[in-house]
N, C-alpha and C. Protein backbone atom coordinates (compact mmCIF):
# COMPACT_ATOMS: atom_id res chain seq x y z
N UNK A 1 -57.91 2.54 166.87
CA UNK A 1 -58.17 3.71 166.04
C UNK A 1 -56.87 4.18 165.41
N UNK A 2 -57.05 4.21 164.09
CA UNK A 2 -55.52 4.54 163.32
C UNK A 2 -55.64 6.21 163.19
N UNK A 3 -54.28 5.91 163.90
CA UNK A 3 -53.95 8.12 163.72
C UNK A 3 -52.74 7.89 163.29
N UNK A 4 -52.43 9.08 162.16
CA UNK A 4 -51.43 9.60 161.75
C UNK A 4 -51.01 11.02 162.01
N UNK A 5 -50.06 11.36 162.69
CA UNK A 5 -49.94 12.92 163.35
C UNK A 5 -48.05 12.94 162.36
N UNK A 6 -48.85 14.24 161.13
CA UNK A 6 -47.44 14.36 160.71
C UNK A 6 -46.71 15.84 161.35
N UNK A 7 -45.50 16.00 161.02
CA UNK A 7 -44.77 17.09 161.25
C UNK A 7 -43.24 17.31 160.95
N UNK A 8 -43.06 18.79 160.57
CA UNK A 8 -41.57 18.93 159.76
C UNK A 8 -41.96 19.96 158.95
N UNK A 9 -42.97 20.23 158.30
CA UNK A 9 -43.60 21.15 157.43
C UNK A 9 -42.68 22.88 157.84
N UNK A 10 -42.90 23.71 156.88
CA UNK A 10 -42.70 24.76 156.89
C UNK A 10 -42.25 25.57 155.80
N UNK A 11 -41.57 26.71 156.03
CA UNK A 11 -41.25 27.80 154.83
C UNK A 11 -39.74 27.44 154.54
N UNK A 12 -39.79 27.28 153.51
CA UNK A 12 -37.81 26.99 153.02
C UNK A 12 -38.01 27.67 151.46
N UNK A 13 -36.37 28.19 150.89
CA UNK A 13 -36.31 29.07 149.79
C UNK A 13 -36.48 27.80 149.18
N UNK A 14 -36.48 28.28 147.74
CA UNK A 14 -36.15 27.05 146.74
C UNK A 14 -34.81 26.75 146.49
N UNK A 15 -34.25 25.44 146.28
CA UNK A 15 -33.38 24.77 146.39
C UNK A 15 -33.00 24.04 147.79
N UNK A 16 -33.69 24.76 148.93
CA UNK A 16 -33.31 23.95 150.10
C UNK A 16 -34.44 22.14 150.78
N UNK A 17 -34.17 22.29 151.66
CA UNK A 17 -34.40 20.89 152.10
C UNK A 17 -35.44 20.72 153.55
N UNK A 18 -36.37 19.54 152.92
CA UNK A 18 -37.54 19.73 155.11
C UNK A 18 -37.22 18.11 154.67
N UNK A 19 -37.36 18.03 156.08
CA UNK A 19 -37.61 16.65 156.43
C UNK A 19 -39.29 16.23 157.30
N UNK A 20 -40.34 15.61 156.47
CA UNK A 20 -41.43 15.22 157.06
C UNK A 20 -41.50 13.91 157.60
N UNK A 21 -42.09 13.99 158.89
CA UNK A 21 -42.13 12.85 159.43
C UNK A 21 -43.67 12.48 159.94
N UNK A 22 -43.92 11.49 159.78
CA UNK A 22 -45.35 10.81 160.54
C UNK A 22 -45.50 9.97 161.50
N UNK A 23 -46.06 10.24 162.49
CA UNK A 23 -46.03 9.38 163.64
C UNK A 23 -47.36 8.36 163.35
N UNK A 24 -47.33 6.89 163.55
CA UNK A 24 -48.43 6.44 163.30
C UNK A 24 -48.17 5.36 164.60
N UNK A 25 -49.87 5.01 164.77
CA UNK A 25 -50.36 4.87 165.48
C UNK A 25 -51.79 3.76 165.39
N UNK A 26 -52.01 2.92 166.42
CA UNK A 26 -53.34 2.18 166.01
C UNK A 26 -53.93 1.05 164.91
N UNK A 27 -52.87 0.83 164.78
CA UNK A 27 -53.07 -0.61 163.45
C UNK A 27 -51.34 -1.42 163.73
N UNK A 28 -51.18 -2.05 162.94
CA UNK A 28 -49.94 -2.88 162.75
C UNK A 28 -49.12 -2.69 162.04
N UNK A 29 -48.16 -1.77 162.23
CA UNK A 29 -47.70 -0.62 161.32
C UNK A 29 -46.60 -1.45 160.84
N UNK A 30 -45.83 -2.34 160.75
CA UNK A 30 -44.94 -3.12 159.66
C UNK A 30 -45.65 -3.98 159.00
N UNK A 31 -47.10 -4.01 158.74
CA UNK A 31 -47.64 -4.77 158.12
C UNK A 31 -48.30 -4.34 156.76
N UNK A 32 -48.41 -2.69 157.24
CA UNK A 32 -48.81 -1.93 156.05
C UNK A 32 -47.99 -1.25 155.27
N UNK A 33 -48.05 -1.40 153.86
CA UNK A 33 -47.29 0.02 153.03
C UNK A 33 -47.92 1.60 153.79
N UNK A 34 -46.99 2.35 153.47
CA UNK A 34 -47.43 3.55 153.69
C UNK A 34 -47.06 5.08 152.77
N UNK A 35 -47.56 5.75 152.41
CA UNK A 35 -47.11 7.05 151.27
C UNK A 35 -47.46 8.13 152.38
N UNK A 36 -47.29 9.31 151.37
CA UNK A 36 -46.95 10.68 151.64
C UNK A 36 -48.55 11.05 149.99
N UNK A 37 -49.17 12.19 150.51
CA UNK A 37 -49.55 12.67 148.95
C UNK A 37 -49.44 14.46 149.46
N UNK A 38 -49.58 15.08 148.60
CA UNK A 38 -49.96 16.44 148.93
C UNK A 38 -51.02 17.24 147.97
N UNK A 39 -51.38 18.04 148.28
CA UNK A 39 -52.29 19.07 147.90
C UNK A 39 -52.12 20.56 147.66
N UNK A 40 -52.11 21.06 146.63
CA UNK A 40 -51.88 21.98 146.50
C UNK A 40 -53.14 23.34 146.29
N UNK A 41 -53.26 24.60 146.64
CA UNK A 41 -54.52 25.25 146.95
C UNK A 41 -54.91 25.09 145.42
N UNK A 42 -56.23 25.06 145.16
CA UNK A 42 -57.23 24.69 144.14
C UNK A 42 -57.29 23.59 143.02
N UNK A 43 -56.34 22.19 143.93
CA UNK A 43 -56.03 21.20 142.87
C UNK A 43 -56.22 19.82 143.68
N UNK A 44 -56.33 18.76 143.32
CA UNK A 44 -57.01 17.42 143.76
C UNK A 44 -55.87 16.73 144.60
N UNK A 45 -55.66 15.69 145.53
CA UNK A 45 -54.56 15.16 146.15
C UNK A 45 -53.71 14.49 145.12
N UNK A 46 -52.55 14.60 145.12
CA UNK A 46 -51.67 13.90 144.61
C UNK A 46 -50.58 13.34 144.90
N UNK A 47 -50.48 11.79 144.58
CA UNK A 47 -49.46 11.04 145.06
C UNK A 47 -47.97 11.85 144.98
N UNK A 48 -47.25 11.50 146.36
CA UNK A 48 -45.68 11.61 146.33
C UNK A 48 -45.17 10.55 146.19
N UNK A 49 -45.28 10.03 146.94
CA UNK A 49 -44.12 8.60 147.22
C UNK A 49 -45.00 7.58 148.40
N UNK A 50 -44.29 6.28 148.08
CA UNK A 50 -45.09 5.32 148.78
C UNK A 50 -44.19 4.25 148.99
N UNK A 51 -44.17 3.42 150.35
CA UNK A 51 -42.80 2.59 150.65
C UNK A 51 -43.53 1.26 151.53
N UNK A 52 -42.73 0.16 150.52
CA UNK A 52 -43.51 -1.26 151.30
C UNK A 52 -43.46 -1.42 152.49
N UNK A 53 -44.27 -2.49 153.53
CA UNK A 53 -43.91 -2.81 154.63
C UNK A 53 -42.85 -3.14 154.86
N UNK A 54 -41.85 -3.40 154.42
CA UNK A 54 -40.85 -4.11 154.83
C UNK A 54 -39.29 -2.92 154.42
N UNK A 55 -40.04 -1.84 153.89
CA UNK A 55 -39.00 -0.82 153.10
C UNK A 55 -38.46 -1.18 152.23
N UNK A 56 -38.37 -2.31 151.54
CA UNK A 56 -37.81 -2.85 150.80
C UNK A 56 -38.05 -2.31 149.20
N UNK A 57 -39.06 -1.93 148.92
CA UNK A 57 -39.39 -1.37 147.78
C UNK A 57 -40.14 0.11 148.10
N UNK A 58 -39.50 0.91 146.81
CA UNK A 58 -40.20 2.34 146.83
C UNK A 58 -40.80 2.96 145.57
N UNK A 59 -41.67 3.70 145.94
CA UNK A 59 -42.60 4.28 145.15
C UNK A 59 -42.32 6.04 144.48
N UNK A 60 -42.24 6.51 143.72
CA UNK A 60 -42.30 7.90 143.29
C UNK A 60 -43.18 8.26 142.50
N UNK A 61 -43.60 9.35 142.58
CA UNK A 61 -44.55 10.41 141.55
C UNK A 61 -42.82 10.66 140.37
N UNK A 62 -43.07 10.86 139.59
CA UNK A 62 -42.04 11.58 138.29
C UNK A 62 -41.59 12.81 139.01
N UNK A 63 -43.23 13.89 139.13
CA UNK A 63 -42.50 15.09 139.27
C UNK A 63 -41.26 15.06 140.88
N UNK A 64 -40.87 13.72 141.68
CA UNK A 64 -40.14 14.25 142.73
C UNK A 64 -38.88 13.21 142.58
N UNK A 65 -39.09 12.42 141.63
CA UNK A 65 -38.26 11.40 141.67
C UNK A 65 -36.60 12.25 141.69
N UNK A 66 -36.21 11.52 142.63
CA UNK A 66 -34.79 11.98 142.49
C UNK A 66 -34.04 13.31 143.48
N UNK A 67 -35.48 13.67 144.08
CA UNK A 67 -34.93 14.61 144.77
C UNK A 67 -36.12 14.48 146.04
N UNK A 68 -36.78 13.55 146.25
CA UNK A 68 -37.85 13.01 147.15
C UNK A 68 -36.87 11.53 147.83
N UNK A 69 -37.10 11.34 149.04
CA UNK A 69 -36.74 10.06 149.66
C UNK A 69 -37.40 9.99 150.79
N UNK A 70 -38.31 8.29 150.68
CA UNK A 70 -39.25 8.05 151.67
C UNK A 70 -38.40 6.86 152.25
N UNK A 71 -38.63 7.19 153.58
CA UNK A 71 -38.17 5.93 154.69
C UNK A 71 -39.12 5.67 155.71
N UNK A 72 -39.10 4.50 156.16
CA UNK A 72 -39.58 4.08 157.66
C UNK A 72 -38.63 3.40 158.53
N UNK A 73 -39.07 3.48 159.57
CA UNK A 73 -38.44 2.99 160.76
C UNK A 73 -39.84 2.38 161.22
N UNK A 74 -39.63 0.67 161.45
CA UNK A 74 -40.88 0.17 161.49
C UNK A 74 -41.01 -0.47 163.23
N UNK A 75 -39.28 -0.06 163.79
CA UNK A 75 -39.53 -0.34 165.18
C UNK A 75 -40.04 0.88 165.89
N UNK A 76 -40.29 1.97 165.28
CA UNK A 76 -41.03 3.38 166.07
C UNK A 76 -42.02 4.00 165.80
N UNK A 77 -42.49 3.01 164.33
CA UNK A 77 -43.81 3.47 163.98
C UNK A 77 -43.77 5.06 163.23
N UNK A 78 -42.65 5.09 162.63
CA UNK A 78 -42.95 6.77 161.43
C UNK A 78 -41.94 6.22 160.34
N UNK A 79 -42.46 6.93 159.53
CA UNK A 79 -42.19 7.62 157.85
C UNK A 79 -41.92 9.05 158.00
N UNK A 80 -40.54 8.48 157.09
CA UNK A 80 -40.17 10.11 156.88
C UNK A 80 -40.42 10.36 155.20
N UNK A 81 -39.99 11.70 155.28
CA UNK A 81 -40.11 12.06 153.48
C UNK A 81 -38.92 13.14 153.73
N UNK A 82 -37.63 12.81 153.17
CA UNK A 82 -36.78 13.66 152.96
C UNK A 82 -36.60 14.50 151.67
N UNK A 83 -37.09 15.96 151.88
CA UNK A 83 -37.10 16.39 150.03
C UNK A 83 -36.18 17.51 150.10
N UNK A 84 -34.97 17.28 148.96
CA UNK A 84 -34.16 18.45 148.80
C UNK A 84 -34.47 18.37 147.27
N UNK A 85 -33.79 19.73 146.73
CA UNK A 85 -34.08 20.35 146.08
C UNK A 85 -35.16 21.46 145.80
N UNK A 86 -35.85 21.84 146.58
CA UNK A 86 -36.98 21.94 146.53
C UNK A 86 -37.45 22.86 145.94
N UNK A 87 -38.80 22.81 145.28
CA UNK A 87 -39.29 24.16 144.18
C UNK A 87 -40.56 24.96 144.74
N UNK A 88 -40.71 25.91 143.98
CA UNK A 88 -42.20 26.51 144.46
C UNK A 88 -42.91 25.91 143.86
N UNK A 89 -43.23 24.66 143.30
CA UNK A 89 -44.26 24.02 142.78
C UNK A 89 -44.60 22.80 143.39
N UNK A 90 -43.54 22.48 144.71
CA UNK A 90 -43.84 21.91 145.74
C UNK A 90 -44.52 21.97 146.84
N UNK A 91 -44.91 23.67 147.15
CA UNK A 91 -45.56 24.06 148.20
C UNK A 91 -47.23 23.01 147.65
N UNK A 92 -47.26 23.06 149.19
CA UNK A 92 -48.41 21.80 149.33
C UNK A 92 -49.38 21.76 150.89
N UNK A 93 -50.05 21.16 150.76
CA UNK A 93 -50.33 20.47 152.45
C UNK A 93 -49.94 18.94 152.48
N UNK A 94 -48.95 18.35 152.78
CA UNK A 94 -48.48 17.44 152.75
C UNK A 94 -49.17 16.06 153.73
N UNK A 95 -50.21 14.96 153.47
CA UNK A 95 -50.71 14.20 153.99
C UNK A 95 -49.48 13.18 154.09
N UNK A 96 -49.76 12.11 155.20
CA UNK A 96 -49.08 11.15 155.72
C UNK A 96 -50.41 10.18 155.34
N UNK A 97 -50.29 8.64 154.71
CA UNK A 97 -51.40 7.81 154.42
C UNK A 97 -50.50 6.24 154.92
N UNK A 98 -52.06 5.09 155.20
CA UNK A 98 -51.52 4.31 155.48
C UNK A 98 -52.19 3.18 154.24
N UNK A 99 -51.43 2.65 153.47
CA UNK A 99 -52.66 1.83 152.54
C UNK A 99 -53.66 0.74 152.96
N UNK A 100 -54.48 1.02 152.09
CA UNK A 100 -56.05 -0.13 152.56
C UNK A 100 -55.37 -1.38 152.62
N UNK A 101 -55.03 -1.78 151.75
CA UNK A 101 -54.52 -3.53 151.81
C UNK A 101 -52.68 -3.33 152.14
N UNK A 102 -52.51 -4.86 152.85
CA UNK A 102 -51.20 -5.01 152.99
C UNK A 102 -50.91 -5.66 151.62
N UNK A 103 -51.69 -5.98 150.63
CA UNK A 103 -51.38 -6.38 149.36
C UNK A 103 -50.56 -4.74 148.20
N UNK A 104 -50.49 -3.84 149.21
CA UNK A 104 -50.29 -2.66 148.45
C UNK A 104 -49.27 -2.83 147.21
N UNK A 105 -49.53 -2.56 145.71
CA UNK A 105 -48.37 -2.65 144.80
C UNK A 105 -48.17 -1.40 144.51
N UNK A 106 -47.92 -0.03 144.56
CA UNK A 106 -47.29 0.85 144.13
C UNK A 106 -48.87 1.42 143.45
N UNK A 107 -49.81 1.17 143.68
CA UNK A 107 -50.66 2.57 143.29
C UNK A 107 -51.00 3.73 143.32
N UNK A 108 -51.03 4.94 142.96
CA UNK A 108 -51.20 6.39 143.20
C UNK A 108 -52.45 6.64 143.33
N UNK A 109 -53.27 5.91 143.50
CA UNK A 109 -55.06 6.18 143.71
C UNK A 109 -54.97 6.64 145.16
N UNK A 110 -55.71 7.60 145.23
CA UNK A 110 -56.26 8.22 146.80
C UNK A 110 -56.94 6.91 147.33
N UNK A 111 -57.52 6.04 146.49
CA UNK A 111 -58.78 5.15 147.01
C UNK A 111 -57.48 3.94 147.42
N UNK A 112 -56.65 3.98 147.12
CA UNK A 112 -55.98 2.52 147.85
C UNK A 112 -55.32 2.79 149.16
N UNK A 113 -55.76 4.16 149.71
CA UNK A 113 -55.36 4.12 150.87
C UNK A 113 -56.43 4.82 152.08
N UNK A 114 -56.64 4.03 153.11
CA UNK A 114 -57.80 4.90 153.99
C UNK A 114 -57.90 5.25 154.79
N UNK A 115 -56.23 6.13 155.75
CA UNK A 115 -56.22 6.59 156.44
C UNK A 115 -55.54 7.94 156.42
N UNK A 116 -55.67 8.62 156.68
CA UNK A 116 -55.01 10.13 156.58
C UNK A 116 -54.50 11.12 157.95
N UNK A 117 -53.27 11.48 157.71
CA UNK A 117 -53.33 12.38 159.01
C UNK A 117 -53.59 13.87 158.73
N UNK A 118 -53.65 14.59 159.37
CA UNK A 118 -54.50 16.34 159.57
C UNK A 118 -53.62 17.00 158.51
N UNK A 119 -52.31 16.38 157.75
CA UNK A 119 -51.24 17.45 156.89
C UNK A 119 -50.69 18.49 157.64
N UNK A 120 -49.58 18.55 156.80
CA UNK A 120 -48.21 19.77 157.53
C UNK A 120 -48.08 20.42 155.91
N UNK A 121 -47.87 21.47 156.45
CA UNK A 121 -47.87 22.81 154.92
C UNK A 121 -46.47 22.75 154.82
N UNK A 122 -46.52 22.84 153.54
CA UNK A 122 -44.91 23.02 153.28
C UNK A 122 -45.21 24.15 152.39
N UNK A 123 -44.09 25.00 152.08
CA UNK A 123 -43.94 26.23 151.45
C UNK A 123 -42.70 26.37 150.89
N UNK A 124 -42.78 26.97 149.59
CA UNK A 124 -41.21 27.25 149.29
C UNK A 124 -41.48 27.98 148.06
N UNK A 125 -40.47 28.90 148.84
CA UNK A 125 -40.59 30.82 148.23
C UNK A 125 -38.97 30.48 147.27
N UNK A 126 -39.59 31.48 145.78
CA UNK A 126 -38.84 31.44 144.55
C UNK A 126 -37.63 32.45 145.05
């Protein structure tokens, strides 16, 4: 049974920095790509960032490029999402995902990935 239990979430001003992390669990976790998406109150999920099995290649949304950085550590089984800079247009509920295929190429579709963990809120006051 694949679980993803993220955490790191919280309240930071704008311009400062969280570090999210996901613990995963229950599948073959260097075999899969894995992303980050978030949600914001009254708007649809949207891709952050997404990083191959092997870390070797990475993924960004525009709006975080450059001030978003996704890593794994594939001998402990988590992804992090390091975000500085940060704006009030970042506040979110921040999901941890694992993608459907190990064929993953960099898609932002909700549907190429089918596992989700419970989300960590992030917040950030102007």
């Amino acid at each position: 049974q694949v679980q993803l239990v993220e955490s790191g979430g919280g309240l930071v001003q704008a311009g400062g920095s969280l570090r999210l992390s996901c613990a995963a669990s229950g599948f073959s976790f260097s075999s899969y790509a894995m992303g980050w998406f978030r949600q914001a109150p009254g708007k649809g999920r949207e891709f952050v960032a997404a990083i191959s099995w092997g870390a070797g290649v990475t993924y960004y949304a525009d709006s975080v490029k450059g001030r978003f950085t996704i890593s794994r550590d594939n001998a402990k089984n988590t992804v992090h999402l390091q975000m500085n800079s940060l704006k009030p247009e970042d506040t979110a509920v921040y999901y941890c995902t694992k993608a459907l295929s190990t064929l993953y190429s960099g898609s932002p579709r909700t549907s190429d990935f089918n596992s989700w963990g419970q989300g960590t809120q992030v917040t950030v006051s102007s």
